[in-house]
N, C-alpha and C. Protein backbone atom coordinates (compact mmCIF):
# COMPACT_ATOMS: atom_id res chain seq x y z
N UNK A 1 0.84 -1.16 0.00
CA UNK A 1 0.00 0.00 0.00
C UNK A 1 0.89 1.23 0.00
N UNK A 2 0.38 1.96 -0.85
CA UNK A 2 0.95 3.41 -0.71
C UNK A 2 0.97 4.23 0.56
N UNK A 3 2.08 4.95 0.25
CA UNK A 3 1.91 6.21 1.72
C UNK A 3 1.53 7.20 0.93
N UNK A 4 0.78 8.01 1.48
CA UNK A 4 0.21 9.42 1.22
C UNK A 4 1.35 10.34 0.59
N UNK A 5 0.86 11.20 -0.01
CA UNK A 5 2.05 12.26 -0.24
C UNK A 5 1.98 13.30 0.38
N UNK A 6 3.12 14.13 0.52
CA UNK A 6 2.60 15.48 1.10
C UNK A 6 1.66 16.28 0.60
N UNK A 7 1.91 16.55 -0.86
CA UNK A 7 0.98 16.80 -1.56
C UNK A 7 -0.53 16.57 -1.24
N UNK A 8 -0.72 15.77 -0.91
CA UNK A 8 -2.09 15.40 -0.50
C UNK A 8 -2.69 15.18 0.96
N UNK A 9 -1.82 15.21 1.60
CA UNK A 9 -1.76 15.65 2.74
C UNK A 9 -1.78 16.89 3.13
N UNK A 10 -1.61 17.72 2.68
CA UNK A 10 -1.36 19.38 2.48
C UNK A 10 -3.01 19.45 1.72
N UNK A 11 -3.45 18.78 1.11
CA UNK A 11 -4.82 18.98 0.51
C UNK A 11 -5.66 18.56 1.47
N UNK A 12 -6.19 17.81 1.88
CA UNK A 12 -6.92 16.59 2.87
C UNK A 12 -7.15 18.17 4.13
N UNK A 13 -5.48 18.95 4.22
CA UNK A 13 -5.43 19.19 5.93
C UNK A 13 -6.12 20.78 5.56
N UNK A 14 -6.43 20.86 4.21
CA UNK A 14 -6.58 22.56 3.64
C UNK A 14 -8.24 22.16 3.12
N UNK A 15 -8.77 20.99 2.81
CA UNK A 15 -10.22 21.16 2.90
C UNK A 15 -10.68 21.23 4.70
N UNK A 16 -9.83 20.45 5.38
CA UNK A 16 -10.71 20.14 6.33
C UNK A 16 -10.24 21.73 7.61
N UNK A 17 -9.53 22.51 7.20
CA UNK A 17 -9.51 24.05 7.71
C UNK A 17 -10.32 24.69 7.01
N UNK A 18 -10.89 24.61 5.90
CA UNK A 18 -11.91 25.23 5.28
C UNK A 18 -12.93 25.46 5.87
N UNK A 19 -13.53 23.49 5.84
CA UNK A 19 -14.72 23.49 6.39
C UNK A 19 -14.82 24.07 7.80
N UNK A 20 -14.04 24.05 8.78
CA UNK A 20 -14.27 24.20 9.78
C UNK A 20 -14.19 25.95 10.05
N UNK A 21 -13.44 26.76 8.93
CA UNK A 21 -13.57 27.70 9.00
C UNK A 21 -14.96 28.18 8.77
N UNK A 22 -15.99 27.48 7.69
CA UNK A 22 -16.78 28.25 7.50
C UNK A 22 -18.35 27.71 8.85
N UNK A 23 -17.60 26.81 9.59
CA UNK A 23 -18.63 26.30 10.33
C UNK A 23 -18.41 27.24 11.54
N UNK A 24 -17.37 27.97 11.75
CA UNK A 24 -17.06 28.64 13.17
C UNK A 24 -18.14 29.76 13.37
N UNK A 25 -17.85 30.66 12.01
CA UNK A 25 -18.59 32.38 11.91
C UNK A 25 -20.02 31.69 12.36
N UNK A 26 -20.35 30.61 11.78
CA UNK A 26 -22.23 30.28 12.08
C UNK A 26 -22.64 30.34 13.36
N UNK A 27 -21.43 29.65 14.09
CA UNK A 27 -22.18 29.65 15.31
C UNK A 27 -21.97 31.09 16.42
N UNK A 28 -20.70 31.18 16.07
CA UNK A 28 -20.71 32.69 16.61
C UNK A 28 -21.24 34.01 15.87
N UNK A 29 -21.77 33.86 15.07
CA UNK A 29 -22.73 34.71 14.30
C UNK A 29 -24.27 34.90 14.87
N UNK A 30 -24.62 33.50 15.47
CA UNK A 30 -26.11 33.50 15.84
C UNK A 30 -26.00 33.86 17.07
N UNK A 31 -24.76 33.64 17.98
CA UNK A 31 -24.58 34.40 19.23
C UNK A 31 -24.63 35.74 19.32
N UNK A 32 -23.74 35.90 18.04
CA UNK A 32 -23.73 37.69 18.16
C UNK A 32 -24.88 38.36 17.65
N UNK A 33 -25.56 38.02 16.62
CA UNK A 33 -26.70 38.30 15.99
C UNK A 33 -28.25 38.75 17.30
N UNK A 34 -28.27 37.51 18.11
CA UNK A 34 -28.71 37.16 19.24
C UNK A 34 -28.51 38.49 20.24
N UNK A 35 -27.41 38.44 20.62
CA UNK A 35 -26.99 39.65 21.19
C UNK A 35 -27.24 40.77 20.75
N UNK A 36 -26.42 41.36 19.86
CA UNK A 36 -27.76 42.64 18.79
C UNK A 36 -28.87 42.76 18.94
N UNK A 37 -29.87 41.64 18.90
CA UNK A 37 -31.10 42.10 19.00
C UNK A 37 -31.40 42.29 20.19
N UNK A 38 -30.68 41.58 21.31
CA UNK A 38 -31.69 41.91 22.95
C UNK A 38 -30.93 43.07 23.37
N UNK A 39 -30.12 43.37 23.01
CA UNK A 39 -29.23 44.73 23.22
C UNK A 39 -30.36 46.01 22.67
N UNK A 40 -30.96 45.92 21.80
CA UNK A 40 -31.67 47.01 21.42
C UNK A 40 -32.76 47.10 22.16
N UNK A 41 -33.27 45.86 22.58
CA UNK A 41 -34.33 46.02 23.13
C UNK A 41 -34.56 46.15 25.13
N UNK A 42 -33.11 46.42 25.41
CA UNK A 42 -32.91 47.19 26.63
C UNK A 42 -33.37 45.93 27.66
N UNK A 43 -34.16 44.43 27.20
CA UNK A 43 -34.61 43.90 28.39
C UNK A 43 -33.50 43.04 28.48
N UNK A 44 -33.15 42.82 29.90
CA UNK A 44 -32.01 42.19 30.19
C UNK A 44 -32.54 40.66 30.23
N UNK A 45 -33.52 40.29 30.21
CA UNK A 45 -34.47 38.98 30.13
C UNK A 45 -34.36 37.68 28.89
N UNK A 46 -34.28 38.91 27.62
CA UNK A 46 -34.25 38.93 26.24
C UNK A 46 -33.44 37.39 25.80
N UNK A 47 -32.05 37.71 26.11
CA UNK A 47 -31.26 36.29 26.11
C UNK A 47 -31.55 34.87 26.15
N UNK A 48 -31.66 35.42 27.85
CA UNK A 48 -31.98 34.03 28.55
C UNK A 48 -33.23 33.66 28.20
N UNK A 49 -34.60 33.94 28.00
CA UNK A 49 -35.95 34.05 27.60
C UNK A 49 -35.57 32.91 26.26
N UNK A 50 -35.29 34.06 25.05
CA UNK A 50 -35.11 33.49 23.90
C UNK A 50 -34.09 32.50 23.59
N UNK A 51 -33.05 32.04 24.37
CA UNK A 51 -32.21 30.73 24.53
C UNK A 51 -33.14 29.66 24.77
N UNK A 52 -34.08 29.57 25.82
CA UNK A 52 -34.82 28.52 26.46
C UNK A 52 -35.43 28.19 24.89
N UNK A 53 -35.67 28.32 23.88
CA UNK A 53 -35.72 27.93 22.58
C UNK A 53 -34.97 26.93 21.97
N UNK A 54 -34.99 26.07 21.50
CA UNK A 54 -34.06 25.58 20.75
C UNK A 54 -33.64 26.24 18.82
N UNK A 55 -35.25 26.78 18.97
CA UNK A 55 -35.39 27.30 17.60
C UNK A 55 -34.55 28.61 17.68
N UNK A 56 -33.73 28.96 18.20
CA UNK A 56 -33.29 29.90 18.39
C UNK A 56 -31.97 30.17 17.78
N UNK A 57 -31.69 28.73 17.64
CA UNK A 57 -30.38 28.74 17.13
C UNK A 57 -30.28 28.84 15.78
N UNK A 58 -31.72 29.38 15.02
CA UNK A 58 -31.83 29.19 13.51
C UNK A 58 -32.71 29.84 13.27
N UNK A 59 -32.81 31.36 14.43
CA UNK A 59 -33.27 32.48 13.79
C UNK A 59 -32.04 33.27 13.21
N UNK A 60 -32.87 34.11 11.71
CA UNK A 60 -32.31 34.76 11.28
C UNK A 60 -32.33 36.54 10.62
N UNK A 61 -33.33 36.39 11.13
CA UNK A 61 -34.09 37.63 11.48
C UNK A 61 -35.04 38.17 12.68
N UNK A 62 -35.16 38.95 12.85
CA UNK A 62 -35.59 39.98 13.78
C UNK A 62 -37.03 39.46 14.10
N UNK A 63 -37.93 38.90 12.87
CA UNK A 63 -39.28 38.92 12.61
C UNK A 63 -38.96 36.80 13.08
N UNK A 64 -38.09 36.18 12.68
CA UNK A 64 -38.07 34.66 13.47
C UNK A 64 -37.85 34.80 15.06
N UNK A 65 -37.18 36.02 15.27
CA UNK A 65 -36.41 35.96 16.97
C UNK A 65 -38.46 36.50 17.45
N UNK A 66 -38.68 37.20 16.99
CA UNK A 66 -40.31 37.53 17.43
C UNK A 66 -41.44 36.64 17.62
N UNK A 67 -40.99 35.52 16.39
CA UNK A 67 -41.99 34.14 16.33
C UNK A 67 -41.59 33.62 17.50
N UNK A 68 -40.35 33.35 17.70
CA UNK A 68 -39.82 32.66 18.73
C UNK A 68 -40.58 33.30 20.08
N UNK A 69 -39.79 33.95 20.33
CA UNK A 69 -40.44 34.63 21.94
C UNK A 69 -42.09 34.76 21.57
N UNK A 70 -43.28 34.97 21.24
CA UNK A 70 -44.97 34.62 20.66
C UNK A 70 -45.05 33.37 21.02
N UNK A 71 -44.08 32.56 20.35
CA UNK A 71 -44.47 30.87 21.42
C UNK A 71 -44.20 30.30 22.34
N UNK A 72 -42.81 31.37 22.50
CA UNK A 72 -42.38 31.00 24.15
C UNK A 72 -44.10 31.56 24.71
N UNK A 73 -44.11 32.71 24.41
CA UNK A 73 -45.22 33.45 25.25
C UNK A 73 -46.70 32.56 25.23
N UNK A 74 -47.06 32.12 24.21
CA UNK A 74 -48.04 31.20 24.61
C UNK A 74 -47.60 29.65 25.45
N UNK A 75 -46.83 29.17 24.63
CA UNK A 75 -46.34 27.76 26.21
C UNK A 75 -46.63 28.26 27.49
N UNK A 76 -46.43 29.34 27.97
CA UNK A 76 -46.29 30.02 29.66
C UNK A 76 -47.67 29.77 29.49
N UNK A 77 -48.31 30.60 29.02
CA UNK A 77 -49.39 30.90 29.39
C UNK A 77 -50.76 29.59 28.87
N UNK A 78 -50.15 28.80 28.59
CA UNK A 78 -50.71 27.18 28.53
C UNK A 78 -50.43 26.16 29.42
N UNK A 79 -49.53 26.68 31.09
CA UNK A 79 -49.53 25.54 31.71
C UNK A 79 -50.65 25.79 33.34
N UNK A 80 -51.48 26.55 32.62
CA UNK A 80 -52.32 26.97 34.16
C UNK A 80 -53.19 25.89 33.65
N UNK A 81 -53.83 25.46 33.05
CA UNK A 81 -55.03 24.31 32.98
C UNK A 81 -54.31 22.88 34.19
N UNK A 82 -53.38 22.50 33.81
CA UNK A 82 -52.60 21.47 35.10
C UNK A 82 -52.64 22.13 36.12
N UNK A 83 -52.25 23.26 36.71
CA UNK A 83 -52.59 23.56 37.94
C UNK A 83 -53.97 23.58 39.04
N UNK A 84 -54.92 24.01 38.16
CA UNK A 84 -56.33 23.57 38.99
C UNK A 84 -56.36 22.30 39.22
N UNK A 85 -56.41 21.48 38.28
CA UNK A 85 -56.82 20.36 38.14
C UNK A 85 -57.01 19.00 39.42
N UNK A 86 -55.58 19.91 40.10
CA UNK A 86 -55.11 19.20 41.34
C UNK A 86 -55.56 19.56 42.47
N UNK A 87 -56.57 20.40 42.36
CA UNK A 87 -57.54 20.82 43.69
C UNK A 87 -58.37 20.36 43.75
N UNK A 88 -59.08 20.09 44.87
CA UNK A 88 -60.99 19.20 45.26
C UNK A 88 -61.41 20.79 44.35
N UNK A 89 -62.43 20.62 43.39
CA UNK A 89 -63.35 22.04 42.87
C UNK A 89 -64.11 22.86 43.87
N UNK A 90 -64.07 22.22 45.30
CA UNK A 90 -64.81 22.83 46.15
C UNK A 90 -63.90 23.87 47.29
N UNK A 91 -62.60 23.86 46.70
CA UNK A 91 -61.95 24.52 47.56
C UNK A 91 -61.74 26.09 46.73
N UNK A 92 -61.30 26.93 48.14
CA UNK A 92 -61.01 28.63 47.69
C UNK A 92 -59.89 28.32 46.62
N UNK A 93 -58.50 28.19 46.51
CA UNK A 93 -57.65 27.55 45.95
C UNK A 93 -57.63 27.04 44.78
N UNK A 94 -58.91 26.19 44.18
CA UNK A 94 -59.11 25.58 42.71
C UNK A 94 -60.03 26.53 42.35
N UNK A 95 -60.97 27.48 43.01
CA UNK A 95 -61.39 28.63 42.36
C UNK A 95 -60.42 29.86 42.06
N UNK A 96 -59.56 30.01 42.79
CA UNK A 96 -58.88 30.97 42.26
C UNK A 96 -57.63 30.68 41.46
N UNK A 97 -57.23 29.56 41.28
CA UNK A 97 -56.66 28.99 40.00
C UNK A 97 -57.52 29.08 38.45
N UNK A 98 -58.81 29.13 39.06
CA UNK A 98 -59.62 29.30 37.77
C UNK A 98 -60.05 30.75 37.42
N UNK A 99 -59.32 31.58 38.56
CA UNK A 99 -59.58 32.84 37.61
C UNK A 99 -58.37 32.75 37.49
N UNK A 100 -57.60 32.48 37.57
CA UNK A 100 -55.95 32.55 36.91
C UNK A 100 -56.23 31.68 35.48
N UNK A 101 -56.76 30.35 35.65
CA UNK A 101 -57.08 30.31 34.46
C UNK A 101 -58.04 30.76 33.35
N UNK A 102 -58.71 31.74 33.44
CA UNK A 102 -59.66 32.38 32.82
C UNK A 102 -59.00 33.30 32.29
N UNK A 103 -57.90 34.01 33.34
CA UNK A 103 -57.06 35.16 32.42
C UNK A 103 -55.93 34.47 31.54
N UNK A 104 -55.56 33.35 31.97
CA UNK A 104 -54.56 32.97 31.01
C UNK A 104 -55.42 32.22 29.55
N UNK A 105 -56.54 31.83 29.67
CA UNK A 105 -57.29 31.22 28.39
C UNK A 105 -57.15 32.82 27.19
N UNK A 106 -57.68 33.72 28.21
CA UNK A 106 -57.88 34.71 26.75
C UNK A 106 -56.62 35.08 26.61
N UNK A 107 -55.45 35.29 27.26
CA UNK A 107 -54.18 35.33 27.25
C UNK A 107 -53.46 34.70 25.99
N UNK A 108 -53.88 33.33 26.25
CA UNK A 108 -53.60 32.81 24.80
C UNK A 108 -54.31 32.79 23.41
N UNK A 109 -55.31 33.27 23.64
CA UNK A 109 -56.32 33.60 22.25
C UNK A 109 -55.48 34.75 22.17
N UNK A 110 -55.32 35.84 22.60
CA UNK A 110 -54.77 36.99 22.29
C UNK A 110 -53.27 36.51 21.55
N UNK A 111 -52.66 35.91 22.17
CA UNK A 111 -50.94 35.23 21.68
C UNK A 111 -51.11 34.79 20.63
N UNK A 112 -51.67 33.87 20.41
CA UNK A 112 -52.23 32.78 19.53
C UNK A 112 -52.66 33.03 18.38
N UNK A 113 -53.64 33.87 18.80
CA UNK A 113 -54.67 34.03 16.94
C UNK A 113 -54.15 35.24 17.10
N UNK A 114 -54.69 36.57 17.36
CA UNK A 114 -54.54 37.96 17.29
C UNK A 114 -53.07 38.34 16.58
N UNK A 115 -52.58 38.37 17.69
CA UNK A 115 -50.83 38.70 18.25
C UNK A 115 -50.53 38.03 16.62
N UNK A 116 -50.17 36.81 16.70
CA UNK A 116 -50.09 36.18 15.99
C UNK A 116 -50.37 36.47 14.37
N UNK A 117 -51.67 36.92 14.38
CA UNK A 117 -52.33 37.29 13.06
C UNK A 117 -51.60 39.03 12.62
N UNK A 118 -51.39 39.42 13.60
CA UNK A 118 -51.14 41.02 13.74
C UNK A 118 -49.33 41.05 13.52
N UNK A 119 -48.49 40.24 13.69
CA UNK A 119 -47.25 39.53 13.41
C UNK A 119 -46.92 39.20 12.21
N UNK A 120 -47.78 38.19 11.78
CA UNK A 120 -47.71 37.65 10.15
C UNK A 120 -48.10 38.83 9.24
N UNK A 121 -48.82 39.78 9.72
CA UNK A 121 -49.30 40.90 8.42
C UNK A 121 -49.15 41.59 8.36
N UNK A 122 -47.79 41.90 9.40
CA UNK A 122 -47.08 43.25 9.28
C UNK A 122 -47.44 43.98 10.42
N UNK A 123 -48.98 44.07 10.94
CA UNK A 123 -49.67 44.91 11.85
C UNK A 123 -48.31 45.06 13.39
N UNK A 124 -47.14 45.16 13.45
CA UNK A 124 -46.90 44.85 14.56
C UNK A 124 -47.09 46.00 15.77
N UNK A 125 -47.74 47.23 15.45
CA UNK A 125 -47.90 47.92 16.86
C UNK A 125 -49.16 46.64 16.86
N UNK A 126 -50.13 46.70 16.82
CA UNK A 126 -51.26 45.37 17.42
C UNK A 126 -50.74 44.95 18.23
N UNK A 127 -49.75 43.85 17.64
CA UNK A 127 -49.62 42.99 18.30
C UNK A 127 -48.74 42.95 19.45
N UNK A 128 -47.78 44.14 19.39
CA UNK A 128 -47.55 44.49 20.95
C UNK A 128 -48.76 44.79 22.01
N UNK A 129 -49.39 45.81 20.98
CA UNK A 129 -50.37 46.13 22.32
C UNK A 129 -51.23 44.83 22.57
N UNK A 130 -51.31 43.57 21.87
CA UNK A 130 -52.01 42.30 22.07
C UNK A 130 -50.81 41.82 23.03
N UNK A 131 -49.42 41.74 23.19
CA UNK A 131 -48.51 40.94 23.79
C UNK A 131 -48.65 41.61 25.05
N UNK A 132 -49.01 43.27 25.14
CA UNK A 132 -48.56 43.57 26.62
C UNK A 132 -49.79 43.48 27.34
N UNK A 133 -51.20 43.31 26.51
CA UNK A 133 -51.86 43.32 27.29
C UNK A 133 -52.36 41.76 27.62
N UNK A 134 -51.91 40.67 27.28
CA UNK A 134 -51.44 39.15 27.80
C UNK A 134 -50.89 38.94 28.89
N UNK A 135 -49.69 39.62 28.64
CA UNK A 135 -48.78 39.85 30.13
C UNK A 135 -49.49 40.46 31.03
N UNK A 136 -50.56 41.27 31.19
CA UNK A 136 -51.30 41.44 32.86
C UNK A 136 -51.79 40.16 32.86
N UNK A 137 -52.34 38.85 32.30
CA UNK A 137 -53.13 38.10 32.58
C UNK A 137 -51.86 37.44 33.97
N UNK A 138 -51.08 37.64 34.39
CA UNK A 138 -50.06 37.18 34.96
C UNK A 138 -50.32 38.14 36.59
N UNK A 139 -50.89 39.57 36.41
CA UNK A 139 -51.08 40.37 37.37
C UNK A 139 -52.80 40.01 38.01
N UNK A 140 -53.34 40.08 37.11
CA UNK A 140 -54.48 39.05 37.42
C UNK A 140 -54.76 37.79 38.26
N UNK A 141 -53.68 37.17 37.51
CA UNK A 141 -53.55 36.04 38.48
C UNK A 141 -53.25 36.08 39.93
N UNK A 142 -52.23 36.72 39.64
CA UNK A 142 -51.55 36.89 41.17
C UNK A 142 -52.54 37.69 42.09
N UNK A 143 -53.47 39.12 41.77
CA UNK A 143 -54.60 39.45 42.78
C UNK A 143 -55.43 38.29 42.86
N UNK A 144 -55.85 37.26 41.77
CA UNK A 144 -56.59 36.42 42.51
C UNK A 144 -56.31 35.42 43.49
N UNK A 145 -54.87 35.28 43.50
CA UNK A 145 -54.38 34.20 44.99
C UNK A 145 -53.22 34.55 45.43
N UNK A 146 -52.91 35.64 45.83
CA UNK A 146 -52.69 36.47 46.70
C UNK A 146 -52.60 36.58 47.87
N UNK A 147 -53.65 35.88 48.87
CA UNK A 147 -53.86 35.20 50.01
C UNK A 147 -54.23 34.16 50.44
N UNK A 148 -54.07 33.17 49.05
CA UNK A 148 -54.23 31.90 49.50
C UNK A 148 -52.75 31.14 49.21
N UNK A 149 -53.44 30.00 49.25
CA UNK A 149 -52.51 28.70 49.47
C UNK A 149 -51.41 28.63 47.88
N UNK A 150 -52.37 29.23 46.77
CA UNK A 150 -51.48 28.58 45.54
C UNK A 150 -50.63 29.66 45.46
N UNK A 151 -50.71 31.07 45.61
CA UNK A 151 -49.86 31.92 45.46
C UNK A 151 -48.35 31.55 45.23
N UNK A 152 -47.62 30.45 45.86
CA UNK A 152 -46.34 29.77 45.32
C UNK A 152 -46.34 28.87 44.27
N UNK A 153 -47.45 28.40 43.95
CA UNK A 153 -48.02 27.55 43.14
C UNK A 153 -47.81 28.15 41.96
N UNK A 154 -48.55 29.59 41.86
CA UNK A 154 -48.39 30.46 40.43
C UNK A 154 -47.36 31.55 40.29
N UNK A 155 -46.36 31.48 41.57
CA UNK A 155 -45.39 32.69 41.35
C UNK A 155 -44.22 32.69 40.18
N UNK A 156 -43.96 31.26 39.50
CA UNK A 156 -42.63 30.64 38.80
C UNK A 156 -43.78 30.89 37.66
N UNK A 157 -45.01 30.69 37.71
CA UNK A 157 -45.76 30.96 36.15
C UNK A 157 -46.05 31.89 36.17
N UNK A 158 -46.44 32.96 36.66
CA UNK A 158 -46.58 34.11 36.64
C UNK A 158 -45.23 35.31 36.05
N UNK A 159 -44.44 34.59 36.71
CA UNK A 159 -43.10 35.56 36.31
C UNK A 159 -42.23 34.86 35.18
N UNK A 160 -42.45 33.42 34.63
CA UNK A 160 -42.81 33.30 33.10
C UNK A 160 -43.94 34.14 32.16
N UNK A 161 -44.55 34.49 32.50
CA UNK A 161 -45.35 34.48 31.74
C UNK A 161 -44.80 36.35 31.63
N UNK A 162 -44.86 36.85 32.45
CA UNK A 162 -44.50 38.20 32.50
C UNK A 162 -42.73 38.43 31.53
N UNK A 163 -41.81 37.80 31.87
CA UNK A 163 -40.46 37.95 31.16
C UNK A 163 -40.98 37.01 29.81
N UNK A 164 -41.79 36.29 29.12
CA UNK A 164 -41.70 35.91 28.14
C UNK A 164 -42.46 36.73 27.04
N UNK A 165 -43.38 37.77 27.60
CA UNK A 165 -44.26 38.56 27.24
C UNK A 165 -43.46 39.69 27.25
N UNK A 166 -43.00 40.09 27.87
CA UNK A 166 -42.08 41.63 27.59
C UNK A 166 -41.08 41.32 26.74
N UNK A 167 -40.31 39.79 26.38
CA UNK A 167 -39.34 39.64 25.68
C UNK A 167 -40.25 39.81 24.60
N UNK A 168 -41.13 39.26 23.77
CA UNK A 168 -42.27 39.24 22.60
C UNK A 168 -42.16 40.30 22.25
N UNK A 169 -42.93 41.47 23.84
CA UNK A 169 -43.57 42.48 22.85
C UNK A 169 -42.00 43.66 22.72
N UNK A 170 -41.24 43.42 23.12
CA UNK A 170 -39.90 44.12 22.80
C UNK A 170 -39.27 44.13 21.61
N UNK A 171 -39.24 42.59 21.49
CA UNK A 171 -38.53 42.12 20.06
C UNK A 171 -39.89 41.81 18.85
N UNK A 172 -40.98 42.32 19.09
CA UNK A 172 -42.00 42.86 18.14
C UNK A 172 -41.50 43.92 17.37
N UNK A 173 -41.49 45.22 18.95
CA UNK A 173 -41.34 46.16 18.54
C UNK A 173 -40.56 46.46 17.75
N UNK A 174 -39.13 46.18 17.51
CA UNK A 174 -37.95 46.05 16.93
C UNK A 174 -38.61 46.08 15.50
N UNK A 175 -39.69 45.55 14.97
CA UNK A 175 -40.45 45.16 13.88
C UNK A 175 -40.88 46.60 13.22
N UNK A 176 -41.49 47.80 14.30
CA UNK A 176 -42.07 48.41 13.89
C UNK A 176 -41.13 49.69 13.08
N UNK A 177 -41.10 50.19 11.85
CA UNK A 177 -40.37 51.40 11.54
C UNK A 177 -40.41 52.42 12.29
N UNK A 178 -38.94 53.18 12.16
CA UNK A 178 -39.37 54.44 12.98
C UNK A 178 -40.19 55.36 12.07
N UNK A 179 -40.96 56.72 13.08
CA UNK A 179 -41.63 57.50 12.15
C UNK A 179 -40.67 58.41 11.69
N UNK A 180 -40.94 58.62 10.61
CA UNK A 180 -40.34 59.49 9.85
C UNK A 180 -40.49 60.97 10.43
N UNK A 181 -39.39 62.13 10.16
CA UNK A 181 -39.98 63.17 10.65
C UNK A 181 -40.52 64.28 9.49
């Protein structure tokens, strides 16, 4: 069997610095890219919020990093139905999980269809003012158990639901042109 030549060895070692050159910028591109955008949008949340994504790693615009955080923002606001569930219906506690879940149901119609619809068609002041006004369904909640028992129950969803909603309607905004003067 033959030995290699340098020649070709010198080839073999100059594709495979290539490839790896052009695989490096990608990934530190979507970091930095990433960064740019939550940098503009002043919330220090922004990052960490939009990391908990996996899809994140294959946004490439401003208007995907927006899809992204819209579904973070509805997931949050889709895990109050499991929380009642686990109360007798006759207690203070599974009623006031159910006005927590009452504000988080239209919470997500608003995310969901609206927001959503107001996103895809350009409309994006809407759909901020649809994202920020989702995020009280989170202040809602919390006056309704407040003095009861679940109040720890809904404090980790509540303050999801609030940082995934300000990340949305931030990196919405980013969407909207400035006005001209």
């Amino acid at each position: 069997m033959a030995t290699p030549t340098p020649m070709l060895l010198l080839a073999v070692a100059a594709v495979v610095m290539s490839t790896a050159a052009t695989l490096l910028p990608t990934a530190t591109g979507d970091a930095v890219f990433l960064s740019s955008i939550c940098n503009k949008t002043h919330n220090d949340k922004c990052a960490a919020v939009l990391n908990s994504s996996p899809d994140t790693a294959d946004a490439a615009t401003v208007g995907d990093l927006a899809t992204i955080a819209l579904d973070l923002a509805v997931a949050a606001a889709g895990v109050i139905n499991d929380k009642a569930s686990s109360y007798d219906p006759s207690s203070p506690e599974y009623n006031a999980l159910r006005v927590c879940g009452g504000a988080y149901f239209d919470a997500v119609n608003d995310l969901d269809i609206d927001a959503r619809d107001g996103l895809n068609s350009g409309d994006y002041a809407t759909a901020v003012n649809l994202v920020s006004g989702a995020g009280a369904a989170a202040d809602d909640c919390e006056n309704a158990v407040a003095n009861g028992k679940v109040a720890s129950v809904m404090a980790d969803v509540d303050q999801k639901m609030k940082d995934r909603c300000g990340v949305a309607r931030d990196v919405i905004n980013l969407l909207i042109p400035p006005k001209s003067n």
